[in-house]
Protein backbone atom coordinates (compact mmCIF):
# COMPACT_ATOMS: atom_id res chain seq x y z
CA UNK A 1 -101.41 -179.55 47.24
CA UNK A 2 -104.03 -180.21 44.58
CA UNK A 3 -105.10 -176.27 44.23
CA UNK A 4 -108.87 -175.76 43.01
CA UNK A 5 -110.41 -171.70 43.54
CA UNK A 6 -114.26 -171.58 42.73
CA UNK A 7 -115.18 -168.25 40.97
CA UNK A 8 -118.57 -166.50 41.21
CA UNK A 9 -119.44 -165.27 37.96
CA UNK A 10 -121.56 -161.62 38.11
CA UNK A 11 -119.67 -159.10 39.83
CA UNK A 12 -116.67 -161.04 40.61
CA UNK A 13 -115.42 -162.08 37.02
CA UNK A 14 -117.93 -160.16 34.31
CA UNK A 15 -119.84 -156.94 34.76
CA UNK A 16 -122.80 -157.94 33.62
CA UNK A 17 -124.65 -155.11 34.76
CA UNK A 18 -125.29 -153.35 31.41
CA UNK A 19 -126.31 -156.56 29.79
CA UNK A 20 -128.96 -158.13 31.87
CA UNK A 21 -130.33 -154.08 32.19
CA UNK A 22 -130.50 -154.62 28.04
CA UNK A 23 -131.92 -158.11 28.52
CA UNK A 24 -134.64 -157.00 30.98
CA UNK A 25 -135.06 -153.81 28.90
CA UNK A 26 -136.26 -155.61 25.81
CA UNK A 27 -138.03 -158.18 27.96
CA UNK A 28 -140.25 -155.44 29.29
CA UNK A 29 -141.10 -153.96 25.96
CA UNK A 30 -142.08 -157.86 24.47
CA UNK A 31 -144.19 -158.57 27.82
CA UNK A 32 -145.78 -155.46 27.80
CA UNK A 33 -144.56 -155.55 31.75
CA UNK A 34 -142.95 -152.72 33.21
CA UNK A 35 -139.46 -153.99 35.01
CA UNK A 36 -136.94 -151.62 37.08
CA UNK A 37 -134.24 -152.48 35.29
CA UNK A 38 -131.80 -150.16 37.21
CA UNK A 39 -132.78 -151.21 39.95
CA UNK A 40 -132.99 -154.84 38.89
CA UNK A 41 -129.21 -154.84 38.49
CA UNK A 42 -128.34 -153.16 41.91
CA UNK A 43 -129.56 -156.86 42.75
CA UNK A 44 -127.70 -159.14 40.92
CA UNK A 45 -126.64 -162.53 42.54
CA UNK A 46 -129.65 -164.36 43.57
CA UNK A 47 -131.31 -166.56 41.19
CA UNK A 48 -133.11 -165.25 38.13
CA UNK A 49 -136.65 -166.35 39.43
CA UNK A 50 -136.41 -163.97 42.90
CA UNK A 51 -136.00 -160.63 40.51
CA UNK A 52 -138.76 -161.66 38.12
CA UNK A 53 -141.27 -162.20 41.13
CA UNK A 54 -141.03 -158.17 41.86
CA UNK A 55 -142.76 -157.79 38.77
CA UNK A 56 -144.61 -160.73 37.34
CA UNK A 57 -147.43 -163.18 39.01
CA UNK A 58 -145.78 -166.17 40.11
CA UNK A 59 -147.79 -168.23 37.90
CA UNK A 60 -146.40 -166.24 34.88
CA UNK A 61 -142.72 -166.93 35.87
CA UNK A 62 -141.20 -170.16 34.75
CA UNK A 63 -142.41 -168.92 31.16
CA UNK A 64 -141.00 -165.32 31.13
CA UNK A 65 -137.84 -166.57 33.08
CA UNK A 66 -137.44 -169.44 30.10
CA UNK A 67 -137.85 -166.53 27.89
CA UNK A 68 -135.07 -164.30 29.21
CA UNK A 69 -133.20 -167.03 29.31
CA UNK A 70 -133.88 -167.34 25.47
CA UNK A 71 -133.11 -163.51 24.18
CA UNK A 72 -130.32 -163.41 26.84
CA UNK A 73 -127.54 -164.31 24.28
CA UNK A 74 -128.96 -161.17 22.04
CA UNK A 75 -128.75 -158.51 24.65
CA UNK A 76 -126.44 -159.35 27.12
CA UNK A 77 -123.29 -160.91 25.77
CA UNK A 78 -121.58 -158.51 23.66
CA UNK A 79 -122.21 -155.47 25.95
CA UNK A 80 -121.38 -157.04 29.20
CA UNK A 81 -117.17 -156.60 30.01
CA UNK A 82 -114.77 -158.67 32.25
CA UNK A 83 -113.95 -157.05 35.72
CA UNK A 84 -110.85 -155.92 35.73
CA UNK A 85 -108.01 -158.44 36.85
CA UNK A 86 -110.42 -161.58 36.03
CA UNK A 87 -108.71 -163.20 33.04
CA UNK A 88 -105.68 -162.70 35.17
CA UNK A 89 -106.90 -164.24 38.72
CA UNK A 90 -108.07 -166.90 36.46
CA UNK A 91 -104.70 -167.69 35.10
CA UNK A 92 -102.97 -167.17 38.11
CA UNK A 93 -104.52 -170.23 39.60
CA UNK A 94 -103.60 -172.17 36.66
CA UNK A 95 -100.26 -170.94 36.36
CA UNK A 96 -99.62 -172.33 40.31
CA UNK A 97 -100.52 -175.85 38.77
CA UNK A 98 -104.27 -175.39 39.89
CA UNK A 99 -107.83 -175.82 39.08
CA UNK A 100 -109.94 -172.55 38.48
CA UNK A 101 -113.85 -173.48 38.10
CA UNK A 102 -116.75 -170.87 37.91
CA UNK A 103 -119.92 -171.82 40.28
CA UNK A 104 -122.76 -169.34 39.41
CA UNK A 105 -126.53 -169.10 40.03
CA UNK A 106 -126.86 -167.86 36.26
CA UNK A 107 -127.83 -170.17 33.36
CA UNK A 108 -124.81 -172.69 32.33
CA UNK A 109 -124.78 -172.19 28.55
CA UNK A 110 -125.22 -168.31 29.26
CA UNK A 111 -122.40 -168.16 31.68
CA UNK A 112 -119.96 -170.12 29.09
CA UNK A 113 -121.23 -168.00 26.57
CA UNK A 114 -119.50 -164.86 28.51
CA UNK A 115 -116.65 -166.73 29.05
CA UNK A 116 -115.97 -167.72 25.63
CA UNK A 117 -116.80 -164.13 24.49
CA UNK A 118 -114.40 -162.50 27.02
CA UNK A 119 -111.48 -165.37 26.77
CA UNK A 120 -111.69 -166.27 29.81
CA UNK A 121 -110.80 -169.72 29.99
CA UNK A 122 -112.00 -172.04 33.27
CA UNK A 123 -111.57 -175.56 33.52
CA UNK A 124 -115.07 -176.11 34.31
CA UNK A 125 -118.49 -174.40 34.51
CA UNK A 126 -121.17 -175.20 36.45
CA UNK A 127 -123.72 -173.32 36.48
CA UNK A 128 -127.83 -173.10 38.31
CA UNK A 129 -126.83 -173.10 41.78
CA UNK A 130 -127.25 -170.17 44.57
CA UNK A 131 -125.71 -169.49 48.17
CA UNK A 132 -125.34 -172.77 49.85
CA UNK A 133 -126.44 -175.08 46.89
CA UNK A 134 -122.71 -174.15 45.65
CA UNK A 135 -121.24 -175.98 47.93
CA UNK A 136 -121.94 -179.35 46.74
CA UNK A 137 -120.32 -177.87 43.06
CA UNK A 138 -116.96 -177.02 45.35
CA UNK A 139 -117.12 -179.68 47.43
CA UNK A 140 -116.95 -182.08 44.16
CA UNK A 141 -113.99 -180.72 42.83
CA UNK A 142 -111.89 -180.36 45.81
CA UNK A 143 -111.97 -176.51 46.03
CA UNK A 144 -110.06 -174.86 49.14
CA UNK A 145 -111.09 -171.55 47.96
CA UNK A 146 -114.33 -169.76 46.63
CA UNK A 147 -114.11 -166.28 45.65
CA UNK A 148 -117.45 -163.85 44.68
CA UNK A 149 -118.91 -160.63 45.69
CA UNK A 150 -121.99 -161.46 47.50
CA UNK A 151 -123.03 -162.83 50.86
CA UNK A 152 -124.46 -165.66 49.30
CA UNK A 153 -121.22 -166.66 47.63
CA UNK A 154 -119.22 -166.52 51.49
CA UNK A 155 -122.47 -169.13 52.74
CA UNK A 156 -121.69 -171.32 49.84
CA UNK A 157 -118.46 -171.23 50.83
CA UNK A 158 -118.32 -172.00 54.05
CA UNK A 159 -121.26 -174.60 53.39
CA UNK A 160 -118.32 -176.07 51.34
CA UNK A 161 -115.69 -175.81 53.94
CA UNK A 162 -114.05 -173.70 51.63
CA UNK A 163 -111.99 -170.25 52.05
CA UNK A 164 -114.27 -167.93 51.80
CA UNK A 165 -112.23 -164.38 49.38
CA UNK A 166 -114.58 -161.72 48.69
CA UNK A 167 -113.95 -158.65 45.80
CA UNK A 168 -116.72 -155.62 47.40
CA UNK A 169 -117.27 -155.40 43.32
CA UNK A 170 -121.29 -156.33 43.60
CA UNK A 171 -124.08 -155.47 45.33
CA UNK A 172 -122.66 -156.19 48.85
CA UNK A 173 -120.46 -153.32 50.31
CA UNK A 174 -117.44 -154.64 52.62
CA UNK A 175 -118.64 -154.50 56.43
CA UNK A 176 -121.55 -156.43 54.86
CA UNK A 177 -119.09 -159.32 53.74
CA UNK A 178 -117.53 -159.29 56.30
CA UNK A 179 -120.02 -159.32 59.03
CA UNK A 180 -121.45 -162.41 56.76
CA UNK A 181 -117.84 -164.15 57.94
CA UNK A 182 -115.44 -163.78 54.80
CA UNK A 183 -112.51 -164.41 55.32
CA UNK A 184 -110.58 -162.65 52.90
CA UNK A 185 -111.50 -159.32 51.69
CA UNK A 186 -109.51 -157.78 48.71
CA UNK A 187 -109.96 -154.32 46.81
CA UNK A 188 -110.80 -156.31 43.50
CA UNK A 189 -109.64 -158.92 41.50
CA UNK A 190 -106.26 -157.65 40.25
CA UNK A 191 -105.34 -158.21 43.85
CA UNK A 192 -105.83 -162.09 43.71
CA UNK A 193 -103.01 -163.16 41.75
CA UNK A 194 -100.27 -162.07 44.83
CA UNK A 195 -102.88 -163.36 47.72
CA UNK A 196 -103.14 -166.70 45.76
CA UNK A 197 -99.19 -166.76 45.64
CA UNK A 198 -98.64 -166.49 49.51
CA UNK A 199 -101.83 -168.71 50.14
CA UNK A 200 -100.38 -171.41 48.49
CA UNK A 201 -96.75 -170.45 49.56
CA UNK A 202 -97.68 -170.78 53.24
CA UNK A 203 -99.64 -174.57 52.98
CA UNK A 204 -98.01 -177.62 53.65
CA UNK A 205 -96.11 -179.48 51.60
């Protein structure tokens, strides 16, 4: 079996709640635009664009989204930690022999950026794509299993054929997950390392 397991990157492997609230934070004081930040990152998940448009004109977007894009690095990076058990659920795939990718909505050279900064070591990144748009990412690299925190991340899974392992670590509480057709459901990620073990134990040779 040639393992692969897709990760979703905010709220499944980084909290990166405290950095995008400093990111939107400083936006809102150089725009002269008042944003929600709390309540901005009770929403994280969905692309960058869909949060902006509750408080800019959608003509004004693609500019202030480039923008965030641009200070991101400043704000976000250093504040924003690694949920607990990801290094570790990362590993554990490659310690079976397999592939672990990350498959996220969020910027590509921000998302490595986080990695980098938290050691967290994938073997690839890819990086723009939302909900079922993921499942062309998984669907390249051969990946039997997607895990993330959002009901987005269990449509691109399934868009992908793939085995759909939710963590209830984001914005999406667990009958909400699972009503959205997860498959797996675990506490967090420190669980994934023994569910990956018997997963791979019980496929065929």
């Amino acid at each position: 079996m040639n393992l692969t397991v897709g990760f979703d990157l905010d709220m499944t492997l980084i909290d990166s709640r405290p950095g995008i609230k400093a990111t939107y934070q400083a936006l809102s004081a150089e725009t002269g635009t008042y944003i929600d930040a709390d309540a901005a990152v009770t929403r994280l998940g969905p692309p960058l664009d869909q949060e902006l448009a509750h408080w800019f004109p959608q003509a004004e977007i693609p500019a202030v989204a480039d923008r965030y894009r641009e200070i991101y690095p400043t704000y976000a990076i250093g504040p924003t930690p690694a949920m607990p058990g990801a290094r570790e659920a990362v590993e554990a795939v490659q310690g079976l022999g397999g592939r672990a990718i990350v498959v996220t909505a969020k910027h590509e050279p921000n998302a490595r950026l986080h990695l980098t900064h938290l050691g967290i070591e994938p073997d690839a990144v890819i990086g723009w794509l939302w909900a079922e748009a993921k499942a062309g990412a998984l669907r390249e690299y051969g990946a039997q299993v997607y895990v993330g925190d959002h009901v987005g991340d269990v449509r691109g899974a399934q868009a992908a054929g793939a085995l759909s392992v939710v963590v209830p670590t984001g914005p999406c509480p667990e009958p909400e997950l699972r009503a959205a057709g997860a498959d797996v459901v675990l506490a967090d990620l420190t669980a994934l390392p023994q569910w990956l073990a018997q997963y791979v134990a019980a496929q065929p040779v």
